[in-house]
C-alpha atoms as a PDB file:
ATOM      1  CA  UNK A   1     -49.829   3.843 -28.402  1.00  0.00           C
ATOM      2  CA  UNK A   2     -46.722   1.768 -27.935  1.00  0.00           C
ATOM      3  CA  UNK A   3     -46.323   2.873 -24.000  1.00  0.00           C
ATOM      4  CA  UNK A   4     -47.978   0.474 -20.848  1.00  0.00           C
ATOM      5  CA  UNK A   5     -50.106   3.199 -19.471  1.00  0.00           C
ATOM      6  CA  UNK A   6     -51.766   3.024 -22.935  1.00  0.00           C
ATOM      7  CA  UNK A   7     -52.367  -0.469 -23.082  1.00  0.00           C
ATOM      8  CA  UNK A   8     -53.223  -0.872 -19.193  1.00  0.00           C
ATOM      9  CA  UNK A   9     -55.992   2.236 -19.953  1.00  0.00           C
ATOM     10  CA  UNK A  10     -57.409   0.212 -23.189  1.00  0.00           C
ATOM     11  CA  UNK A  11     -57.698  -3.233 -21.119  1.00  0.00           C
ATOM     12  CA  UNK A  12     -59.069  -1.566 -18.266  1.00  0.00           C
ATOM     13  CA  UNK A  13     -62.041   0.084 -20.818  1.00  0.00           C
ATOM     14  CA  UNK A  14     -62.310  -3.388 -22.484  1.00  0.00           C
ATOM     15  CA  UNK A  15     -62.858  -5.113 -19.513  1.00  0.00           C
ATOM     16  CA  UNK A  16     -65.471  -2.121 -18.220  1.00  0.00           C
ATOM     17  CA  UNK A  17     -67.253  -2.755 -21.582  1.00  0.00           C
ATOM     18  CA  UNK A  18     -66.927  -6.547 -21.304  1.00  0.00           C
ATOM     19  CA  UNK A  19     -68.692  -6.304 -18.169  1.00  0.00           C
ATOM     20  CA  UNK A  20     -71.228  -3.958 -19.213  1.00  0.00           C
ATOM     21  CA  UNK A  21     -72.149  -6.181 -22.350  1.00  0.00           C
ATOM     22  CA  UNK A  22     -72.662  -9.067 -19.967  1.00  0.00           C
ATOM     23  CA  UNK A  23     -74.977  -6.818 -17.870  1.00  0.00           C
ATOM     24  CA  UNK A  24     -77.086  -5.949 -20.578  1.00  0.00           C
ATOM     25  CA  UNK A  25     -77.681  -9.568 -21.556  1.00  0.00           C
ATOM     26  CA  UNK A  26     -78.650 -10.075 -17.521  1.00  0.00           C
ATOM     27  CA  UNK A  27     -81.216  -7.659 -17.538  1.00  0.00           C
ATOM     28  CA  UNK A  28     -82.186  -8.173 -20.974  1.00  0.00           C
ATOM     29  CA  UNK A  29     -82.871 -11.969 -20.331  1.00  0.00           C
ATOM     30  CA  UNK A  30     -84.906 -10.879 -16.937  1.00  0.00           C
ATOM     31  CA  UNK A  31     -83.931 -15.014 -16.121  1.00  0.00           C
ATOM     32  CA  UNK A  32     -82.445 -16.312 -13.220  1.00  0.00           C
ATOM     33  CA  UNK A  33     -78.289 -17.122 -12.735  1.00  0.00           C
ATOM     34  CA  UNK A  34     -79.299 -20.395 -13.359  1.00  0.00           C
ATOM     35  CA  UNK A  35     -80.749 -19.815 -16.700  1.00  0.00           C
ATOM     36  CA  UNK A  36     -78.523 -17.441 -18.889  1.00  0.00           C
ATOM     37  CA  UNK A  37     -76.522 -19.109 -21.982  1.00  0.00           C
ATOM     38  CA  UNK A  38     -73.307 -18.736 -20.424  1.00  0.00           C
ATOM     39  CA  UNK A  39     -71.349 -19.229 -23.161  1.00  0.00           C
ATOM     40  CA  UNK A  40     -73.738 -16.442 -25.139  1.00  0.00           C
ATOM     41  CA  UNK A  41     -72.619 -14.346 -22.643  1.00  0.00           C
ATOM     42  CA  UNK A  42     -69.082 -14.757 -22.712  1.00  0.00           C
ATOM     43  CA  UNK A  43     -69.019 -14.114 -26.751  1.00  0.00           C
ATOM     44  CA  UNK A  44     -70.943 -11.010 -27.137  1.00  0.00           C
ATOM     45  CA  UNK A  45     -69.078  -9.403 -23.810  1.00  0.00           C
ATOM     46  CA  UNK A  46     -65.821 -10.857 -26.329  1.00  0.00           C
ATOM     47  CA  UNK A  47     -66.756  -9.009 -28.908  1.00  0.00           C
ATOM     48  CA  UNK A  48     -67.686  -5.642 -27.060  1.00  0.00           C
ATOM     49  CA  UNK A  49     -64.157  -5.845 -25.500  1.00  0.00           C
ATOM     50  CA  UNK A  50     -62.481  -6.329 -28.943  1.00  0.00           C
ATOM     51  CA  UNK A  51     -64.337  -3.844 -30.153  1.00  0.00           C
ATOM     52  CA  UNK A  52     -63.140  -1.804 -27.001  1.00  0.00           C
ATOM     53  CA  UNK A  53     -59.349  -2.180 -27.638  1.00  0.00           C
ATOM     54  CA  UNK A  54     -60.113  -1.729 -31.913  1.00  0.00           C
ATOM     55  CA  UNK A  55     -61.645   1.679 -30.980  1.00  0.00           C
ATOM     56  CA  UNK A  56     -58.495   2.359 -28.623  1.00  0.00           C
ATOM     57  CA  UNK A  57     -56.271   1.838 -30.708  1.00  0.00           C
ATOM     58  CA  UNK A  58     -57.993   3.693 -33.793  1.00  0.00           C
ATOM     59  CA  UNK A  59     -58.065   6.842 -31.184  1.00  0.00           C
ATOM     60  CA  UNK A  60     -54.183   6.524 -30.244  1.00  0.00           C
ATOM     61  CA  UNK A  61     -53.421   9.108 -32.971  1.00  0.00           C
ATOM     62  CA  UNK A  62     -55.632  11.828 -31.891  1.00  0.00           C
ATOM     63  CA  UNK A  63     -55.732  12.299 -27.795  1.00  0.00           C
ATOM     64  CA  UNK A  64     -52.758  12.160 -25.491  1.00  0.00           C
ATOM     65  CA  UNK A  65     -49.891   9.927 -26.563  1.00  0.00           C
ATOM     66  CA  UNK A  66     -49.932   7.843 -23.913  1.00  0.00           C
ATOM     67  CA  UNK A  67     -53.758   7.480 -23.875  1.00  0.00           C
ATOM     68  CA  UNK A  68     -56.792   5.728 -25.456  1.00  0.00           C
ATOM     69  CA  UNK A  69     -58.742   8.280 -25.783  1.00  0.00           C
ATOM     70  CA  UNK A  70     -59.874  11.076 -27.926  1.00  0.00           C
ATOM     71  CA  UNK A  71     -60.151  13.823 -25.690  1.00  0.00           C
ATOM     72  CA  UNK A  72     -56.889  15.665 -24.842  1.00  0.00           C
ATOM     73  CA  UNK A  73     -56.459  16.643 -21.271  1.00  0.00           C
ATOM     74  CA  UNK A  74     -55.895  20.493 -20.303  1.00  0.00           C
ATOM     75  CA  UNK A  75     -51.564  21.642 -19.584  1.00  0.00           C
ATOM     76  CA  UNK A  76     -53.182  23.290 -16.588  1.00  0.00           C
ATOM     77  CA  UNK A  77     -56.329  22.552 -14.403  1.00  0.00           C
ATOM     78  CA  UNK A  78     -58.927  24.287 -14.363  1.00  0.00           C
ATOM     79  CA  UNK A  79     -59.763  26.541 -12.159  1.00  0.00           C
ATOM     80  CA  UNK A  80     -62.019  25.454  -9.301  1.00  0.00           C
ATOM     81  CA  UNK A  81     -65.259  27.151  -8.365  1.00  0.00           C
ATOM     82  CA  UNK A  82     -66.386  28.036  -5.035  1.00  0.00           C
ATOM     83  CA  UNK A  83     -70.334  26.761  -4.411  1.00  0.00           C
ATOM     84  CA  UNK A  84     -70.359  28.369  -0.628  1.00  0.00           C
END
């Protein structure tokens, strides 16, 4: 948790989910550019981001050591299948 690929992988998710919670409110509104409560925007995309980087950091102990995530990559890939 204390490396920079961790905390450039939990910013990177915050700001996905940041973006995503403003997106929401767009097409939740169905109102023009014009019209949306900027400022409501900007807090709830706020507090989908914090809760982005609280749920990274909860999931540091679990996954990689150097990740945010849960899931624990394979030692080895896996092998590739042939669709031809």
């Amino acid at each position: 948790m204390w490396t920079r690929t961790f905390w450039k992988q939990a910013l990177e998710r915050a700001f996905k989910t940041f973006a995503q919670a403003a997106l929401a409110l767009f097409a939740g509104d169905g109102l023009g550019v014009l019209d949306i409560d900027w400022g409501a925007v900007a807090s709830v995309g706020a507090l989908a981001a914090i809760a982005s980087v609280l749920t990274s950091v909860v999931s540091a102990p679990a996954g990689e050591p150097a990740s945010p995530s849960l899931v624990e990559l394979p030692s080895s890939p896996a092998p590739s299948r042939d669709l031809a």
